[in-house]
N, C-alpha and C. Protein backbone atom coordinates (compact mmCIF):
# COMPACT_ATOMS: atom_id res chain seq x y z
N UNK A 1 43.34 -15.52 -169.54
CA UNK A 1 42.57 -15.90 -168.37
C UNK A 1 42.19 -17.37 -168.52
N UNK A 2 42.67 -18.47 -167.59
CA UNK A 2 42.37 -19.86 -167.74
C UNK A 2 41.52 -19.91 -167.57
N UNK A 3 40.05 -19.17 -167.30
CA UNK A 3 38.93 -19.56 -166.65
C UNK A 3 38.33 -20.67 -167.72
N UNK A 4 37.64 -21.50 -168.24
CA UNK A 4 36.79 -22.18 -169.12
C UNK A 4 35.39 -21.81 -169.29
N UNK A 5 34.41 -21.21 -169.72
CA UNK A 5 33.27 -21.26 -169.58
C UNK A 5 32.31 -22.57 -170.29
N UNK A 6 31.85 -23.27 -169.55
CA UNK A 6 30.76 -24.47 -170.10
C UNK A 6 29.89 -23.78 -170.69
N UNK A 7 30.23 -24.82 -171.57
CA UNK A 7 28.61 -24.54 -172.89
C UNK A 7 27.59 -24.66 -172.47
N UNK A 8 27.27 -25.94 -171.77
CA UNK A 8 25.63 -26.48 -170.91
C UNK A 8 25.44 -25.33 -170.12
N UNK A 9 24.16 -25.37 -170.23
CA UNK A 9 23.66 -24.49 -168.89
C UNK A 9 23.31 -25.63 -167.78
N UNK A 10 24.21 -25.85 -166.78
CA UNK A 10 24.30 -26.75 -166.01
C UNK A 10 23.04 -25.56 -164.37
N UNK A 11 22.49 -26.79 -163.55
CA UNK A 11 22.17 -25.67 -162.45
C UNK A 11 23.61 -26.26 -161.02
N UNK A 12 24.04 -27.35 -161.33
CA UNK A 12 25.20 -27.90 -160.62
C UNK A 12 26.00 -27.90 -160.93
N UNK A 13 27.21 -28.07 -160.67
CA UNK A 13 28.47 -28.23 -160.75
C UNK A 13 29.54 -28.84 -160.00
N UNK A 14 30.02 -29.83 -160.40
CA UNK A 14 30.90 -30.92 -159.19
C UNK A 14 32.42 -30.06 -158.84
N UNK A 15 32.73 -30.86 -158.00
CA UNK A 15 33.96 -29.73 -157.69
C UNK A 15 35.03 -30.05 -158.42
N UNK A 16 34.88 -31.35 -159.29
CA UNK A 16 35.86 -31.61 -160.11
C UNK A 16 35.92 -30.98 -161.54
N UNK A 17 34.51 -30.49 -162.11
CA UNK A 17 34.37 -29.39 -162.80
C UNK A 17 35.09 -28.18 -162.55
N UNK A 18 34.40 -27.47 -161.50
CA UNK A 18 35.09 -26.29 -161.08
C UNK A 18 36.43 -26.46 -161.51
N UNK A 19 36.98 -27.28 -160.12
CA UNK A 19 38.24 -27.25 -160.49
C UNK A 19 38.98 -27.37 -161.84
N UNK A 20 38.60 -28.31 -162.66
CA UNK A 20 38.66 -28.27 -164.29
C UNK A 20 38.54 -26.51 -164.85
N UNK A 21 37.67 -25.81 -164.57
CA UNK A 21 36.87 -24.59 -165.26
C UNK A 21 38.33 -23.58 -165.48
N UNK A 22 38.65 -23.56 -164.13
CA UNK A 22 39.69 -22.92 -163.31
C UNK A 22 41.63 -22.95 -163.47
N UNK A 23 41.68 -25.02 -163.86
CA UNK A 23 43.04 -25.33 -164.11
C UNK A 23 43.47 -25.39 -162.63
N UNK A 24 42.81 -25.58 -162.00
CA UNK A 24 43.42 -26.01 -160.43
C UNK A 24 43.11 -27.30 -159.71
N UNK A 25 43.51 -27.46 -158.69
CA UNK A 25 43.56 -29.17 -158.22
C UNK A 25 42.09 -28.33 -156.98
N UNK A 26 41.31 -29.62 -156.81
CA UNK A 26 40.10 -29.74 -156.36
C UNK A 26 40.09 -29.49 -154.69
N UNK A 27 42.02 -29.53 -154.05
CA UNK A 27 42.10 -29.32 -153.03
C UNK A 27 42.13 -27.44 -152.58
N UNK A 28 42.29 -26.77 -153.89
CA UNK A 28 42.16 -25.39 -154.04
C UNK A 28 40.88 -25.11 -153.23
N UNK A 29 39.83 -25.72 -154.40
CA UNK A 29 38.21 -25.28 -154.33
C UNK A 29 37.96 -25.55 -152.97
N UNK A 30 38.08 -26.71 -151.97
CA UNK A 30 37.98 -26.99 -151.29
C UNK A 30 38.71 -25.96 -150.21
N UNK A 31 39.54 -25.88 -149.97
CA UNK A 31 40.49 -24.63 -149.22
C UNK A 31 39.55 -23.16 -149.33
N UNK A 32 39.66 -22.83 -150.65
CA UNK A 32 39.19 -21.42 -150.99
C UNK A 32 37.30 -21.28 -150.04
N UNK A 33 36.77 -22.72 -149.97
CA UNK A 33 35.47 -22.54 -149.68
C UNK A 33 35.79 -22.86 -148.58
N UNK A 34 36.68 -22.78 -147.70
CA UNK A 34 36.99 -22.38 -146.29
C UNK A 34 37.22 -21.31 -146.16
N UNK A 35 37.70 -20.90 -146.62
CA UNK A 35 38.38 -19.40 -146.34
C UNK A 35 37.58 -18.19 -146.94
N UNK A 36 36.62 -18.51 -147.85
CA UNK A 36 35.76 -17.09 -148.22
C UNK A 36 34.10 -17.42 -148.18
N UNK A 37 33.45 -16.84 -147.40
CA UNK A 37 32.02 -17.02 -147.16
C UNK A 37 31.32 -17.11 -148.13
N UNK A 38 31.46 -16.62 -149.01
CA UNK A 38 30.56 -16.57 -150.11
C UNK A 38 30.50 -17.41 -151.26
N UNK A 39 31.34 -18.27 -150.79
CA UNK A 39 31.37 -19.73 -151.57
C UNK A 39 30.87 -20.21 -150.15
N UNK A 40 29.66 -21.19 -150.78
CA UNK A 40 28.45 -21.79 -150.04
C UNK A 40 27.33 -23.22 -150.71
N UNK A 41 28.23 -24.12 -151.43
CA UNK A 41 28.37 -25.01 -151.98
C UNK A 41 27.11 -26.05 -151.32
N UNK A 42 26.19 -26.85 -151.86
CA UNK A 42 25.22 -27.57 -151.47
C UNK A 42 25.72 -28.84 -151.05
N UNK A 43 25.03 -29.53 -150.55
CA UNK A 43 26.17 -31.00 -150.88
C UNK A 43 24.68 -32.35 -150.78
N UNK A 44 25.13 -33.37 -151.43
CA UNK A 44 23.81 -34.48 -151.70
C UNK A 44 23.90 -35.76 -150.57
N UNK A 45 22.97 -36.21 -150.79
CA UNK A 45 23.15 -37.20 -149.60
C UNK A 45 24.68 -38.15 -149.25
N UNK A 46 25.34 -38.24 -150.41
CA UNK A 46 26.43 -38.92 -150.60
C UNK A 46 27.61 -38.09 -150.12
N UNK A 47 27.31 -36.72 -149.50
CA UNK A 47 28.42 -35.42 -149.01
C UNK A 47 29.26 -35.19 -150.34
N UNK A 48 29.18 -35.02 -151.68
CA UNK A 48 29.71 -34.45 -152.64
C UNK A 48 28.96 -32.40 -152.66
N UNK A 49 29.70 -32.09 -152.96
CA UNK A 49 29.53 -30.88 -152.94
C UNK A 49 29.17 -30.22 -155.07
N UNK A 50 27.98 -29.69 -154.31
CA UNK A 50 27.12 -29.01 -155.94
C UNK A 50 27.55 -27.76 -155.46
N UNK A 51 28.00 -26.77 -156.50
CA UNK A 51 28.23 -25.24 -156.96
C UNK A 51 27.44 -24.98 -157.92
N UNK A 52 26.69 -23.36 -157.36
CA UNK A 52 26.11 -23.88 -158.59
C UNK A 52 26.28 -22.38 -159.29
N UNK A 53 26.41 -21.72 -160.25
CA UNK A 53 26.58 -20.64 -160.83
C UNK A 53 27.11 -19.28 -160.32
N UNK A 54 26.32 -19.51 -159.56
CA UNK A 54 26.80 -18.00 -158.71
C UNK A 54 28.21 -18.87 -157.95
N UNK A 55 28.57 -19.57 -156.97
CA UNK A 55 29.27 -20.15 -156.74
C UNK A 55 30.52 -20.00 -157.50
N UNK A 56 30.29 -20.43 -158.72
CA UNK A 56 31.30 -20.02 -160.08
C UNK A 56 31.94 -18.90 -160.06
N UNK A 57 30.67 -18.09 -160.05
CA UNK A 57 31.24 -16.73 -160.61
C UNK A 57 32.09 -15.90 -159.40
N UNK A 58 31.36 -16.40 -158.37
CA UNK A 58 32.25 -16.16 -156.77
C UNK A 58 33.93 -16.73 -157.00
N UNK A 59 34.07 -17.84 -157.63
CA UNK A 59 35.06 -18.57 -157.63
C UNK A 59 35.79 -17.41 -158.63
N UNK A 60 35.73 -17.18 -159.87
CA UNK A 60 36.15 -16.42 -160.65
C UNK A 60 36.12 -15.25 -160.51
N UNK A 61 35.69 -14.53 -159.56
CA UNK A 61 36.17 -13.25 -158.57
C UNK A 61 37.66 -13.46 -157.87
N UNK A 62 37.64 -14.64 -156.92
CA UNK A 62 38.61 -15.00 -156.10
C UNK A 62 39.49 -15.21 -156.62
N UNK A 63 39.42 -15.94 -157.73
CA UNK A 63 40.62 -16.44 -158.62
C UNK A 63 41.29 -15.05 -159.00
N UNK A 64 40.45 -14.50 -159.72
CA UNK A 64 40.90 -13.18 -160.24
C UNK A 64 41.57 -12.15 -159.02
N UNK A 65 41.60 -11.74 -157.73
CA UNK A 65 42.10 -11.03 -157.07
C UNK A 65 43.38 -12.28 -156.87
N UNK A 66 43.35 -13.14 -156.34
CA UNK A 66 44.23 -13.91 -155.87
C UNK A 66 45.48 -14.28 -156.38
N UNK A 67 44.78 -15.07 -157.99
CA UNK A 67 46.12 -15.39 -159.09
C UNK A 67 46.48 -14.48 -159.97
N UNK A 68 45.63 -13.31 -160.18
CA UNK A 68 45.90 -12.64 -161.19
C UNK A 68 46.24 -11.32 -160.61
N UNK A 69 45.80 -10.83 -159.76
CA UNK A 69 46.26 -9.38 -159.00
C UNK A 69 47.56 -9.57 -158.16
N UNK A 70 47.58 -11.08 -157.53
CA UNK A 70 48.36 -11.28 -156.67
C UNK A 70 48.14 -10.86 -155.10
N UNK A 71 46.69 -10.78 -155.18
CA UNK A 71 46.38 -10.11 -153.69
C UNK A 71 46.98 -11.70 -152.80
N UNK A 72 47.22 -11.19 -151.03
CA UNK A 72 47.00 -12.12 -150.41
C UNK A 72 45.58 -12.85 -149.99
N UNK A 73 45.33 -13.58 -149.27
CA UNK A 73 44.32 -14.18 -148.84
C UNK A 73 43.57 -13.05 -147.67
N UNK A 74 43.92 -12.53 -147.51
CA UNK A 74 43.18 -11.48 -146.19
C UNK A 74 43.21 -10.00 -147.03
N UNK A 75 43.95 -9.98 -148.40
CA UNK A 75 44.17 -8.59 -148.93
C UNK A 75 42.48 -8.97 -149.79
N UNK A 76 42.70 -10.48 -150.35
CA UNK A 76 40.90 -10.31 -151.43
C UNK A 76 40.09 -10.72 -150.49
N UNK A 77 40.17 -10.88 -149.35
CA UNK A 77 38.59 -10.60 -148.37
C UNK A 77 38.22 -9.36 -148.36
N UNK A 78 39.47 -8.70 -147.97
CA UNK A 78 38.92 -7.11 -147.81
C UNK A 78 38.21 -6.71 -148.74
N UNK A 79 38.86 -6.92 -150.17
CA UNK A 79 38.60 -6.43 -151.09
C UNK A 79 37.00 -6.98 -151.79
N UNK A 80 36.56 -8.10 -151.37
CA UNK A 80 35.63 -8.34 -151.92
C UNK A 80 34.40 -7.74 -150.30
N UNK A 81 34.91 -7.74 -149.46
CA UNK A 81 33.90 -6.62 -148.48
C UNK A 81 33.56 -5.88 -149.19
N UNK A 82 34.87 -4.98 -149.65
CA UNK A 82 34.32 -3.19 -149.73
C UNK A 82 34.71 -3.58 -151.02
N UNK A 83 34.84 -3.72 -152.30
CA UNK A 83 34.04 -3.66 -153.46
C UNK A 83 34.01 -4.58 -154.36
N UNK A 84 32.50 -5.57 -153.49
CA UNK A 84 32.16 -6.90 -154.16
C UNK A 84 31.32 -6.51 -155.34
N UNK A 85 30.76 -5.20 -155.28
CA UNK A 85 29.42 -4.57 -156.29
C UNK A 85 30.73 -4.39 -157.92
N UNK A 86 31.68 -4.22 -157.56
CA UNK A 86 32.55 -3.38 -158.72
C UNK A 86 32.92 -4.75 -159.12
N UNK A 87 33.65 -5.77 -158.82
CA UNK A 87 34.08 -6.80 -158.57
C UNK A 87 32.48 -7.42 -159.98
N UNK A 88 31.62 -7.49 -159.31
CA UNK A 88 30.52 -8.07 -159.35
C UNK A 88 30.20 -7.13 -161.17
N UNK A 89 30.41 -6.63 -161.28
CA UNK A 89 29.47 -5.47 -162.47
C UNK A 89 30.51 -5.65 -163.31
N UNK A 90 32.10 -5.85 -162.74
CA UNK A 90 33.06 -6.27 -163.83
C UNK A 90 33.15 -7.70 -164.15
N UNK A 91 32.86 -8.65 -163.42
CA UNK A 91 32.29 -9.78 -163.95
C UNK A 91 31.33 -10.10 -165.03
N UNK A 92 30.58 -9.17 -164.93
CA UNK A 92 28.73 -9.42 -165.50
C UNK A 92 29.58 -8.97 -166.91
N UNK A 93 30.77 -7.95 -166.94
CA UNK A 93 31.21 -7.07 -168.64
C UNK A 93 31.78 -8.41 -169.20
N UNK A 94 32.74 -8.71 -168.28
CA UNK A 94 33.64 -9.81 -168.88
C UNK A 94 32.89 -11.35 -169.39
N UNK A 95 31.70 -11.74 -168.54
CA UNK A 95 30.74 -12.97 -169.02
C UNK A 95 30.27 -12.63 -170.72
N UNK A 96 29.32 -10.81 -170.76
CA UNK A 96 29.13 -10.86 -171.62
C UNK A 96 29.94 -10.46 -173.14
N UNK A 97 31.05 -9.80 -172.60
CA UNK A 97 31.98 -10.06 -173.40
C UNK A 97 32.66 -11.56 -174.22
N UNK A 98 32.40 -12.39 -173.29
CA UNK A 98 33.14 -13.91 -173.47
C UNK A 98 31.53 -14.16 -174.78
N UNK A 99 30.26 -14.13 -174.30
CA UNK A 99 29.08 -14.58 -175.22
C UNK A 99 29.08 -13.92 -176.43
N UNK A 100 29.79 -12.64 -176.46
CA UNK A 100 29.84 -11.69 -177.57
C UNK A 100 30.77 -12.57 -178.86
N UNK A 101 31.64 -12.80 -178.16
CA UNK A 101 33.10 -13.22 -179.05
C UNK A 101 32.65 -14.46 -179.11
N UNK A 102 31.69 -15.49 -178.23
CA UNK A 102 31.91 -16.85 -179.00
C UNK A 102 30.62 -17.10 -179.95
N UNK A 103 29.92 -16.07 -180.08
CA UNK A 103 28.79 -15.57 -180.94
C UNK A 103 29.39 -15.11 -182.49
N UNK A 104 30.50 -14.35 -182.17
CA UNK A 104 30.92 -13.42 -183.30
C UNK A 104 31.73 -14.77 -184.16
N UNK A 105 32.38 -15.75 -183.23
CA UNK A 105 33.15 -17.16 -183.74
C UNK A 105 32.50 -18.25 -184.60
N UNK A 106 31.05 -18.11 -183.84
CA UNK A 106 30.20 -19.03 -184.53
C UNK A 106 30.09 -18.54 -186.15
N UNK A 107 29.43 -16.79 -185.84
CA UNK A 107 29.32 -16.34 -187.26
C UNK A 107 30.01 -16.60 -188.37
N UNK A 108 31.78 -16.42 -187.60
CA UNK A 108 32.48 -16.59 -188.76
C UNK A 108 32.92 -18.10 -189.33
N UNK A 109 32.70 -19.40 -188.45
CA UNK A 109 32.68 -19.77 -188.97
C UNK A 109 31.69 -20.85 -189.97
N UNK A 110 30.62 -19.62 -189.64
CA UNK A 110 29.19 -20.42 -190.60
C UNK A 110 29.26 -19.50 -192.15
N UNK A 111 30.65 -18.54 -192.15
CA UNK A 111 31.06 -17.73 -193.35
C UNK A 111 31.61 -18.36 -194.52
């Protein structure tokens, strides 16, 4: 899974991050937050656009039906309609799975 998770606990995120997080070009992020509501991105006086966590994790839903299931673009709308909660609760396993293992990495190598 290309996703990246940042170390910082950031509350923003530029879209050139994202896009970095992800391994995709910034015209993706931009597209994808047309096309799915729930990416809902802030933006500063200068019109740059802040994501901010949840945003992310929205992004790494989409990604995941899209590049990795191979759904179409109207197959992961549906799918995140009718089951954004499952979607959502298998996210929350896989985050803390990722903290588990880079916890268990640290251990070993303070061994």
């Amino acid at each position: 899974m290309p996703y990246k998770q940042p170390k910082i606990e950031k509350i923003y995120f530029s879209i050139g991050e994202v896009a970095s997080m992800f391994e995709v070009n910034t015209s993706l992020i931009r597209f994808w937050e047309r096309e799915f509501d729930i990416i809902k991105p802030s933006k500063n006086k200068r019109g740059n656009r802040l994501f901010t966590q949840k945003d992310v994790d929205n992004f790494r839903i989409i990604f995941h039906l899209v590049k990795e299931e191979g759904l179409t673009l109207d197959g992961a709308r549906k799918r995140l309609k009718t089951k954004l909660t499952t979607e959502e609760v298998n996210l929350e396993i896989v985050k803390s799975l990722e903290n588990i293992k880079e916890m268990l990495l640290e251990v070993k190598s303070t061994l």
